[in-house]
Every structure is written in structure tokens, then in C-alpha cells.
C-alpha atoms as a PDB file:
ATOM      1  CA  UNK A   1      65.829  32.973  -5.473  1.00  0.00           C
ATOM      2  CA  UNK A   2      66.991  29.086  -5.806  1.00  0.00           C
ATOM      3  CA  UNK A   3      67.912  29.462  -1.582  1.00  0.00           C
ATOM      4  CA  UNK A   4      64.267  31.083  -0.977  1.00  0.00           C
ATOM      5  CA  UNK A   5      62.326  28.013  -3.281  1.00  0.00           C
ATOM      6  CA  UNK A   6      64.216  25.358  -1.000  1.00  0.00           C
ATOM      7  CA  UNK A   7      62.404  27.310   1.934  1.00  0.00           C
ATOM      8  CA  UNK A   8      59.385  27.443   1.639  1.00  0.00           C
ATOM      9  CA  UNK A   9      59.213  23.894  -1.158  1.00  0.00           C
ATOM     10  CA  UNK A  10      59.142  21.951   2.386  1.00  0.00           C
ATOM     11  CA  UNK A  11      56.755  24.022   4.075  1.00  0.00           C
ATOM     12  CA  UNK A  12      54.273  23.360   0.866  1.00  0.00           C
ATOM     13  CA  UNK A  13      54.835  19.787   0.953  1.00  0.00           C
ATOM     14  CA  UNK A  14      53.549  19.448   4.923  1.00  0.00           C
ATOM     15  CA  UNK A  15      50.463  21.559   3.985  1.00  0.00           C
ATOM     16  CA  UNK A  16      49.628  19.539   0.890  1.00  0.00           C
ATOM     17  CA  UNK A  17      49.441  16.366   3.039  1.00  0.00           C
ATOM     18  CA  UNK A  18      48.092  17.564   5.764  1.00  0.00           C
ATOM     19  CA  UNK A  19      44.999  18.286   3.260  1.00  0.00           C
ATOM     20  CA  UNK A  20      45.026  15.070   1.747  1.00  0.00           C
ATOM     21  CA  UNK A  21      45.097  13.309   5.729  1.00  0.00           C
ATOM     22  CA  UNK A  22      41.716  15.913   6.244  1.00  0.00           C
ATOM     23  CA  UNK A  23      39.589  14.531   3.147  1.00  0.00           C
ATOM     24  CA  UNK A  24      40.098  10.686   3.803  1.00  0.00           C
ATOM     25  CA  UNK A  25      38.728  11.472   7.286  1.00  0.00           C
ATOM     26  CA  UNK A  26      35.318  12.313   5.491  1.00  0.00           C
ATOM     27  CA  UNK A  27      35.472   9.516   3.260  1.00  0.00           C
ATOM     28  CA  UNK A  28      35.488   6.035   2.424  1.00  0.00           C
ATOM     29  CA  UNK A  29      36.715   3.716  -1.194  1.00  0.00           C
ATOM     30  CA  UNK A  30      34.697   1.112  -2.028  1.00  0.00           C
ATOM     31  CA  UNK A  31      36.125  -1.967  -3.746  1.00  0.00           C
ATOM     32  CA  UNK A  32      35.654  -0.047  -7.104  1.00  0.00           C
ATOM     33  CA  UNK A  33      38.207   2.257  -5.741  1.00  0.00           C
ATOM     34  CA  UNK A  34      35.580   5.169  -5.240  1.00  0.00           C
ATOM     35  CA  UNK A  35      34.765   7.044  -2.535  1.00  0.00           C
ATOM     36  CA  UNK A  36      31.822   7.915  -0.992  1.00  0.00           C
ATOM     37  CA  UNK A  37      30.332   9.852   1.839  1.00  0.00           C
ATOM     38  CA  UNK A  38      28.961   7.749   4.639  1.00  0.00           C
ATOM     39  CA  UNK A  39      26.026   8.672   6.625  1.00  0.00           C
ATOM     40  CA  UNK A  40      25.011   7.034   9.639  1.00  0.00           C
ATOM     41  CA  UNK A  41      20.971   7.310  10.086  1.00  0.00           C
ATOM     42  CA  UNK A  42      20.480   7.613  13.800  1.00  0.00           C
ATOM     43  CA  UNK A  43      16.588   8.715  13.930  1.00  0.00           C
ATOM     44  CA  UNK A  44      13.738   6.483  14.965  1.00  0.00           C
ATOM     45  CA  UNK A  45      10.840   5.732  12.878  1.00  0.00           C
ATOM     46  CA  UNK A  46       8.557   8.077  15.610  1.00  0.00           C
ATOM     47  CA  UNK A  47      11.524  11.005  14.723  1.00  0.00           C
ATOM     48  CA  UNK A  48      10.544   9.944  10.781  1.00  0.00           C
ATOM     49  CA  UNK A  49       6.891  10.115  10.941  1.00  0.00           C
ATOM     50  CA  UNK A  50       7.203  13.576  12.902  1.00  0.00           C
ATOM     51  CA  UNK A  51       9.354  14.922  10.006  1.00  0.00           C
ATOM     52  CA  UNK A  52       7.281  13.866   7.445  1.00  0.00           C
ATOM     53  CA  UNK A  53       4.005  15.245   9.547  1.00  0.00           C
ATOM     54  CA  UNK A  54       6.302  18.272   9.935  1.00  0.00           C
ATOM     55  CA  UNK A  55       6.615  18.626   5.878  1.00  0.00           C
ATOM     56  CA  UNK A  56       3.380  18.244   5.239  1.00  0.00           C
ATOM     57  CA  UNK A  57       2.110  20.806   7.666  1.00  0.00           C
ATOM     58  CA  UNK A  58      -0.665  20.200  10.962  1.00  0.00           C
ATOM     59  CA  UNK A  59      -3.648  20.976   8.555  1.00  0.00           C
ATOM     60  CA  UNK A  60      -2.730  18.655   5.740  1.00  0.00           C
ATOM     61  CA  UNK A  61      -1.601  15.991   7.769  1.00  0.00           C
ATOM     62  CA  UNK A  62      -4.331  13.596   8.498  1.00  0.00           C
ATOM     63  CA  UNK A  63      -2.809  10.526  10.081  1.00  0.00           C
ATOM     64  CA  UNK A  64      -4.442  11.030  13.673  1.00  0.00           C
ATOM     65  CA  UNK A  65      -4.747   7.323  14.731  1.00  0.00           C
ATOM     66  CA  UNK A  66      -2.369   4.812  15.729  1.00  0.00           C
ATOM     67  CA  UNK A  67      -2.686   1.268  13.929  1.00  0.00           C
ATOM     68  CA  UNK A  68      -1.924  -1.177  16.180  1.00  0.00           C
ATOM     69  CA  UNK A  69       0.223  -4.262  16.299  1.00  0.00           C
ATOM     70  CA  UNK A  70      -2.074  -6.828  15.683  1.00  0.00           C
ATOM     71  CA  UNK A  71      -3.884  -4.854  12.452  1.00  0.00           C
ATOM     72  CA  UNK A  72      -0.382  -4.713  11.237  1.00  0.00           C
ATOM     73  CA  UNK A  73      -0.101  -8.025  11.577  1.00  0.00           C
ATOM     74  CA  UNK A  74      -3.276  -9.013  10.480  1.00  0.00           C
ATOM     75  CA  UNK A  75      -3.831  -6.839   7.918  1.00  0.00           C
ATOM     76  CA  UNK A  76      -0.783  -5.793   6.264  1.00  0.00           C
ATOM     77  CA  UNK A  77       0.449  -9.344   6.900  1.00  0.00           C
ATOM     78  CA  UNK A  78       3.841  -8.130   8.763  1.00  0.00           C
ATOM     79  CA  UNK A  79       5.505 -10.348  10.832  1.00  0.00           C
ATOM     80  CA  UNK A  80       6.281  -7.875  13.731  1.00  0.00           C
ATOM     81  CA  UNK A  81       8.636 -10.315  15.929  1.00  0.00           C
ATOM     82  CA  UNK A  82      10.817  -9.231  12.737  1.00  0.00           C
ATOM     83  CA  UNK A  83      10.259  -5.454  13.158  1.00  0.00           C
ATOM     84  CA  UNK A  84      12.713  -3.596  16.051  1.00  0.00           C
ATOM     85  CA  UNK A  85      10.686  -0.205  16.633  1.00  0.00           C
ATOM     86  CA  UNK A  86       7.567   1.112  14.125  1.00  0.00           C
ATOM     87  CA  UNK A  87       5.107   4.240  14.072  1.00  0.00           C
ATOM     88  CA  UNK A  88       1.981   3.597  12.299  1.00  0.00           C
ATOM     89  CA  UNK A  89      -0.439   5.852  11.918  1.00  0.00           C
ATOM     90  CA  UNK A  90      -4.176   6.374   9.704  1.00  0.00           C
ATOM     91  CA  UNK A  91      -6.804   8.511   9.671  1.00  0.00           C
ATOM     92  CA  UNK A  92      -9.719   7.743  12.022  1.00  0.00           C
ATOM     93  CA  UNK A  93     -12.167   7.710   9.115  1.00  0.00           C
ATOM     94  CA  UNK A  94     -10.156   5.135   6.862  1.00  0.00           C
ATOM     95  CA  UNK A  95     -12.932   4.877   4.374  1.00  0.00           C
ATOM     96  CA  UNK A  96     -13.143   8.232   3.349  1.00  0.00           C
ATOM     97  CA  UNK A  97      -9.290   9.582   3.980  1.00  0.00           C
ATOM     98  CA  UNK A  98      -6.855   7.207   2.973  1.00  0.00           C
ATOM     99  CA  UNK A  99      -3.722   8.654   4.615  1.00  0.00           C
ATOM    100  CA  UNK A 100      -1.428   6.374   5.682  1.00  0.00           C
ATOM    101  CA  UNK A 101       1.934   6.475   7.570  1.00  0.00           C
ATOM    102  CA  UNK A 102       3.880   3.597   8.354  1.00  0.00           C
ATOM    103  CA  UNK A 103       7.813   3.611   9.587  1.00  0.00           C
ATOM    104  CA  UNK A 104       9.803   0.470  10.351  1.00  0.00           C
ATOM    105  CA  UNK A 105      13.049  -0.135  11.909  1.00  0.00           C
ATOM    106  CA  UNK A 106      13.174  -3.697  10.795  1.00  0.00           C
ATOM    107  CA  UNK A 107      15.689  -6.927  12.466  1.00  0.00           C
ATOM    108  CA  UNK A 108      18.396  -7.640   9.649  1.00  0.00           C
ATOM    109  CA  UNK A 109      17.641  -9.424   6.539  1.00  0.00           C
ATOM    110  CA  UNK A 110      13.093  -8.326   7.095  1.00  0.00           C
ATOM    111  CA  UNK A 111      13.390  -4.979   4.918  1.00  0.00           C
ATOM    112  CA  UNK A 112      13.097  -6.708   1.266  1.00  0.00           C
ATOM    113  CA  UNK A 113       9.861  -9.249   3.122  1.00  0.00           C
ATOM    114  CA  UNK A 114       8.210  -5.712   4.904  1.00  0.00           C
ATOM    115  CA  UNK A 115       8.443  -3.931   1.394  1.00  0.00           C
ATOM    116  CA  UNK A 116       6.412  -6.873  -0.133  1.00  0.00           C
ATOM    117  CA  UNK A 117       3.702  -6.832   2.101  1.00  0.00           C
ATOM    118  CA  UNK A 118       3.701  -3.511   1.949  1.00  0.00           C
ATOM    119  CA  UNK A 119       3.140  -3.426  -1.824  1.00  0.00           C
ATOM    120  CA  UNK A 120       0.293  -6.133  -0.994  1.00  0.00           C
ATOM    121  CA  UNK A 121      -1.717  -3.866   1.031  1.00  0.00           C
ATOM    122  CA  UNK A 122      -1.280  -1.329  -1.683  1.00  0.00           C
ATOM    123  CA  UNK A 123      -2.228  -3.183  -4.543  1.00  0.00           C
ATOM    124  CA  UNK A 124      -5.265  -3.926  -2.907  1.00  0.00           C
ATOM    125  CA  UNK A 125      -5.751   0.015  -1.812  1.00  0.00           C
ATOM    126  CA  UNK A 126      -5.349   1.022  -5.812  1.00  0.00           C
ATOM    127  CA  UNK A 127      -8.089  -1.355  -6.174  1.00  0.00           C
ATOM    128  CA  UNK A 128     -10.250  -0.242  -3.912  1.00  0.00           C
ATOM    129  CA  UNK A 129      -9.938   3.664  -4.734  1.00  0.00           C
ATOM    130  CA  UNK A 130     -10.588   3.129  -8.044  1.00  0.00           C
ATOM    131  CA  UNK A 131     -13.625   1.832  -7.389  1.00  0.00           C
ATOM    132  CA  UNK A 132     -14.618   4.391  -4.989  1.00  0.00           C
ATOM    133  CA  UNK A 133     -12.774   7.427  -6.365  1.00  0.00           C
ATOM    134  CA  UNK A 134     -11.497   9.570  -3.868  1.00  0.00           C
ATOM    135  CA  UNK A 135      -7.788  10.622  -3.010  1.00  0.00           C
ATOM    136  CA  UNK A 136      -6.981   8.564  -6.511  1.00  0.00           C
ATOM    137  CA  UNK A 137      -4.173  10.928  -7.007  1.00  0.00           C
ATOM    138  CA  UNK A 138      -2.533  10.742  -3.587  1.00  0.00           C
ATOM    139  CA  UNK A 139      -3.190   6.744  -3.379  1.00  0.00           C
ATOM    140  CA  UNK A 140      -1.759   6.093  -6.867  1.00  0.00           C
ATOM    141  CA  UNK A 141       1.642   8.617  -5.792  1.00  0.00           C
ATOM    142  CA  UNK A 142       2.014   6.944  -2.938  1.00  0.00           C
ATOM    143  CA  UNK A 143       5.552   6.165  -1.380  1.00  0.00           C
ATOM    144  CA  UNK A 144       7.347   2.894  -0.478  1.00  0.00           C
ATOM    145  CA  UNK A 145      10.790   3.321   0.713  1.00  0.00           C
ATOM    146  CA  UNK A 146      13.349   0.938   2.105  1.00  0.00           C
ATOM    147  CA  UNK A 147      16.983   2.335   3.108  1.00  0.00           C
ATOM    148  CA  UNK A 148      18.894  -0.374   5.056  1.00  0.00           C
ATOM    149  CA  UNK A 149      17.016  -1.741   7.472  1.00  0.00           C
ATOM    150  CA  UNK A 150      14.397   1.042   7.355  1.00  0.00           C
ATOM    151  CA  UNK A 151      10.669   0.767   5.885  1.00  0.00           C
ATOM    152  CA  UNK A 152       8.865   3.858   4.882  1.00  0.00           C
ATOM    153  CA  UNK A 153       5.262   3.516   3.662  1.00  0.00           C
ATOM    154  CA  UNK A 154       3.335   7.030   2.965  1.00  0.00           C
ATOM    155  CA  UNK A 155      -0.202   7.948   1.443  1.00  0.00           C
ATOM    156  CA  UNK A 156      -0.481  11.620   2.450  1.00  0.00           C
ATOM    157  CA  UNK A 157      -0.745  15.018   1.629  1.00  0.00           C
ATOM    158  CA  UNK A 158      -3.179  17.919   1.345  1.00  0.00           C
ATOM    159  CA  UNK A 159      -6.397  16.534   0.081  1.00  0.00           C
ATOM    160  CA  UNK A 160      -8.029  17.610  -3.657  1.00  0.00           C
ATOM    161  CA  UNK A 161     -11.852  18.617  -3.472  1.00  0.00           C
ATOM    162  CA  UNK A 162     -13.102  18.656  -6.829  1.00  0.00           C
ATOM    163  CA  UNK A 163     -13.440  16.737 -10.307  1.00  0.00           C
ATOM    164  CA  UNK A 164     -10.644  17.988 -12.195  1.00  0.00           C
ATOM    165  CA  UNK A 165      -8.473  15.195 -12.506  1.00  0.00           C
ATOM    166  CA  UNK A 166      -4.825  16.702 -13.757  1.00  0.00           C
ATOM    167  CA  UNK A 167      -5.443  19.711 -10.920  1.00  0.00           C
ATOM    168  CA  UNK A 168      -5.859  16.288  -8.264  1.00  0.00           C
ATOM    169  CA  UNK A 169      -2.595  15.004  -9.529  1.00  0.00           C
ATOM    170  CA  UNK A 170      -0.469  18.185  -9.375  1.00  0.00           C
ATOM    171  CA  UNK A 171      -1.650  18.879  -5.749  1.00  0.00           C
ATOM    172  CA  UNK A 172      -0.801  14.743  -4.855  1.00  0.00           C
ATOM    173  CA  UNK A 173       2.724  15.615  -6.528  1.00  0.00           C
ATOM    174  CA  UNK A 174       3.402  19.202  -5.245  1.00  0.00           C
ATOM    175  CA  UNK A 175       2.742  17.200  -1.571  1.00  0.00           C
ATOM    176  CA  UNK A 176       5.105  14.596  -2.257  1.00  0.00           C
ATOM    177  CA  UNK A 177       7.643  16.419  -3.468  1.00  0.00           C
ATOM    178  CA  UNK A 178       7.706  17.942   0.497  1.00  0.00           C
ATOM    179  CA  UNK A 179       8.165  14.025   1.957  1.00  0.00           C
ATOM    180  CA  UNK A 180      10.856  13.104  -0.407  1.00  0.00           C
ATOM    181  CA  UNK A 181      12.540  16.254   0.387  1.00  0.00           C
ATOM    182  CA  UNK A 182      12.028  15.491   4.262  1.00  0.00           C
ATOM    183  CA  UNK A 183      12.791  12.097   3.534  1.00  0.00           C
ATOM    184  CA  UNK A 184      16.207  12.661   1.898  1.00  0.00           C
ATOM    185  CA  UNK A 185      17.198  14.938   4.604  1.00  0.00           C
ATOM    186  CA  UNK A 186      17.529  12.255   7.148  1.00  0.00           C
ATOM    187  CA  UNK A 187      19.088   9.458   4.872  1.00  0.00           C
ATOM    188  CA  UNK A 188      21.244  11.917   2.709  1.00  0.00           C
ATOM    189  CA  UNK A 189      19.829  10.362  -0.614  1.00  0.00           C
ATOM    190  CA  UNK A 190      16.215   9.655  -1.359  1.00  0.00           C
ATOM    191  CA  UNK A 191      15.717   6.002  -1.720  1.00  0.00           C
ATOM    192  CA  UNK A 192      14.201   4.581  -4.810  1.00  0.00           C
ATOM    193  CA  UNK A 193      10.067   4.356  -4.928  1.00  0.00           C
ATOM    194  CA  UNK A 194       9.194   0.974  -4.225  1.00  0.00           C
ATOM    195  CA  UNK A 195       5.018   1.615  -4.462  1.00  0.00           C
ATOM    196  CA  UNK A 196       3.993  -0.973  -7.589  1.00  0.00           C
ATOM    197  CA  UNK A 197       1.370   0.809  -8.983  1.00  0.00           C
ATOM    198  CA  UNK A 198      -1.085  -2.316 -10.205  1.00  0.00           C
ATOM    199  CA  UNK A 199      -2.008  -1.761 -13.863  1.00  0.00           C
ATOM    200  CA  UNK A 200      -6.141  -0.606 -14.468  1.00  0.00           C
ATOM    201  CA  UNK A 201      -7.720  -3.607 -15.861  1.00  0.00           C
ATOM    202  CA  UNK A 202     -10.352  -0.729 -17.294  1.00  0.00           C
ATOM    203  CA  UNK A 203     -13.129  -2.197 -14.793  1.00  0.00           C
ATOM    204  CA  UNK A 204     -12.686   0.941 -13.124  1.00  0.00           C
ATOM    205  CA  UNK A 205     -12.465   4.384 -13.626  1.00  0.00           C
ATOM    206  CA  UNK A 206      -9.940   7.176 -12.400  1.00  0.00           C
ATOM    207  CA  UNK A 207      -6.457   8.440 -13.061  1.00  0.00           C
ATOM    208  CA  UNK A 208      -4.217   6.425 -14.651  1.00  0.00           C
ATOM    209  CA  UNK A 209      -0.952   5.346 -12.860  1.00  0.00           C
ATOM    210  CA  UNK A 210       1.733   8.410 -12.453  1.00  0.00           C
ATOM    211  CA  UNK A 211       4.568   8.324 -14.819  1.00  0.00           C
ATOM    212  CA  UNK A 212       8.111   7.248 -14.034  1.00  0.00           C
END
């Protein structure tokens, strides 16, 4: 029995570290000494936007026009000599739907900047809908998401017709449920909400900002 263990005790020893050679392959430590799963985000902000269209589904999805350069400049106050590649998209009728799409592939170190303009144009969109009351719910659940040196601005989703405000809400967070899940899907983790939801000064009615 002893001469059969010294056999095969070698033979284990090659496949044990052949195993361990396999894993650190698919891996790399951090200075904390843990490791963690790289992924390398390849996709273009036109392959984004089609993905998130894609979750959403053709008759929800109501970003038909483009937004061009200089309203994203103007408007959302983004310095675009800073931005690599974008897709940004509205709805033609801007006053009545307020779905908005906007994906940036920004130049290093113009992610953090984007996000705050960003979060500009959407403070002043909160305002505005609750004023005006309509697509409260999918305004105020809005996404803002910034992975490296990607920008990811949504207000979309199936549309609520009616006045029963909690029914408005589910339906805004049964639809955005579908983009983070699209979202996470090409980055491997869903980056942290960045939408600052402005607080209701009571001047105006509507929902209420959506729980963290």
C-alpha cells in the first residue's frame, strides 16, 4: 500500500497545481491582496443605447430623435471636445414624452464633469415635471451611470396613462429594473445611480422622490 501512495502522491501534486496555474489566469489581487474578476467593456455607446432600446422593447421605447452636438453642448452644458464617441437620443415631442437616452464614451479624467452636468439638466427636468405632471414617475427614477470612462443618462420606459400615482411608480420601476439588468450585462456590475433627485420645495405637486 505504502509503494502504491508514493505513485500516485506525485501524480496528485502536478494536478493540484496545474489547477491553481488555471484560476490565476481568470484573476487578478489587488493591493488588499484580493482578487477580482476583470472585465474589459468593449461596446460603444450606439451598441449601449441599442441594448437598452432592446430591454425596453420597440413599443415602449420612445427615444426616436437624435440630439445633436451643439444642443448637447448648449443645453446640457457638455463640453464635447472632451467626449470620444456619444448616442443621444429624445423623443420628437420633448414636451409631452420626456424620454431621454444619452451614452458617452468620455476622454480620461471628463466622466466625474459629464455626470455633473448631467445631474444639472436633471434637476432642472424634476422641476419642470412637477409642474406639469406627466411621466413624474419615470423622470423622478431616472438613471445616471458612470463606469470608467463611460456616461449613461436614461429617462425611459413604458409610459403610465392614468391618475393613480403608486400604479405610475411601479410601472417606472418594473421598466427600470429591465435597463439595469441590460446595463449590468455589458459592465458585469451595475454601477451606482448617480440621478440627484432635487428635494420638492412643496410649490409643486406630484410623487415624491423614490426611495433608496
Amino acid at each position: 500500500m505504502k509503494r502504491i501512495a508514493l505513485i500516485f502522491l506525485p501524480l496528485l501534486m502536478v494536478f493540484s497545481l496545474g489547477s491553481c496555474g488555471k484560476g490565476a489566469d481568470d484573476k487578478k489581487t489587488d493591493g488588499s491582496g484580493k482578487s477580482s474578476t476583470v472585465i474589459t467593456v468593449t461596446a460603444t455607446p450606439a451598441e449601449i443605447e441599442e441594448k437598452i432600446a432592446q430591454a425596453i422593447g420597440a413599443d415602449n421605447y420612445l427615444c426616436d430623435t437624435d440630439i445633436d452636438k451643439d444642443w448637447l453642448q448648449n443645453s446640457f452644458q457638455l463640453d464635447m471636445s472632451k467626449v470620444e464617441s456619444y448616442v443621444a437620443k429624445q423623443n420628437a415631442i420633448a414636451s409631452v414624452n420626456p424620454d431621454t437616452v444619452i451614452v458617452l464614451k468620455t476622454k480620461d479624467g471628463y466622466a466625474d464633469e459629464a455626470v455633473a452636468k448631467l445631474n444639472d439638466s436633471f434637476a432642472q427636468m424634476v422641476t419642470y415635471i412637477r409642474q406639469y405632471l406627466f411621466g413624474t414617475a419615470k423622470v423622478l427614477n431616472a438613471r445616471l451611470y458612470q463606469s470608467g470612462d463611460y456616461v449613461i443618462y436614461v429617462i425611459a420606459g413604458a409610459s403610465y396613462d392614468g391618475e393613480d400615482s403608486e400604479a405610475e411608480n411601479k410601472l417606472a420601476v418594473s421598466e427600470y429594473a429591465k435597463i439595469d439588468e441590460a446595463v449590468q450585462s455589458i459592465f458585469g456590475t451595475l454601477p451606482e445611480n448617480l440621478a440627484v433627485v432635487p428635494e420638492d420645495d412643496g410649490t409643486a405637486g406630484g410623487l415624491m422622490a423614490p426611495e433608496e
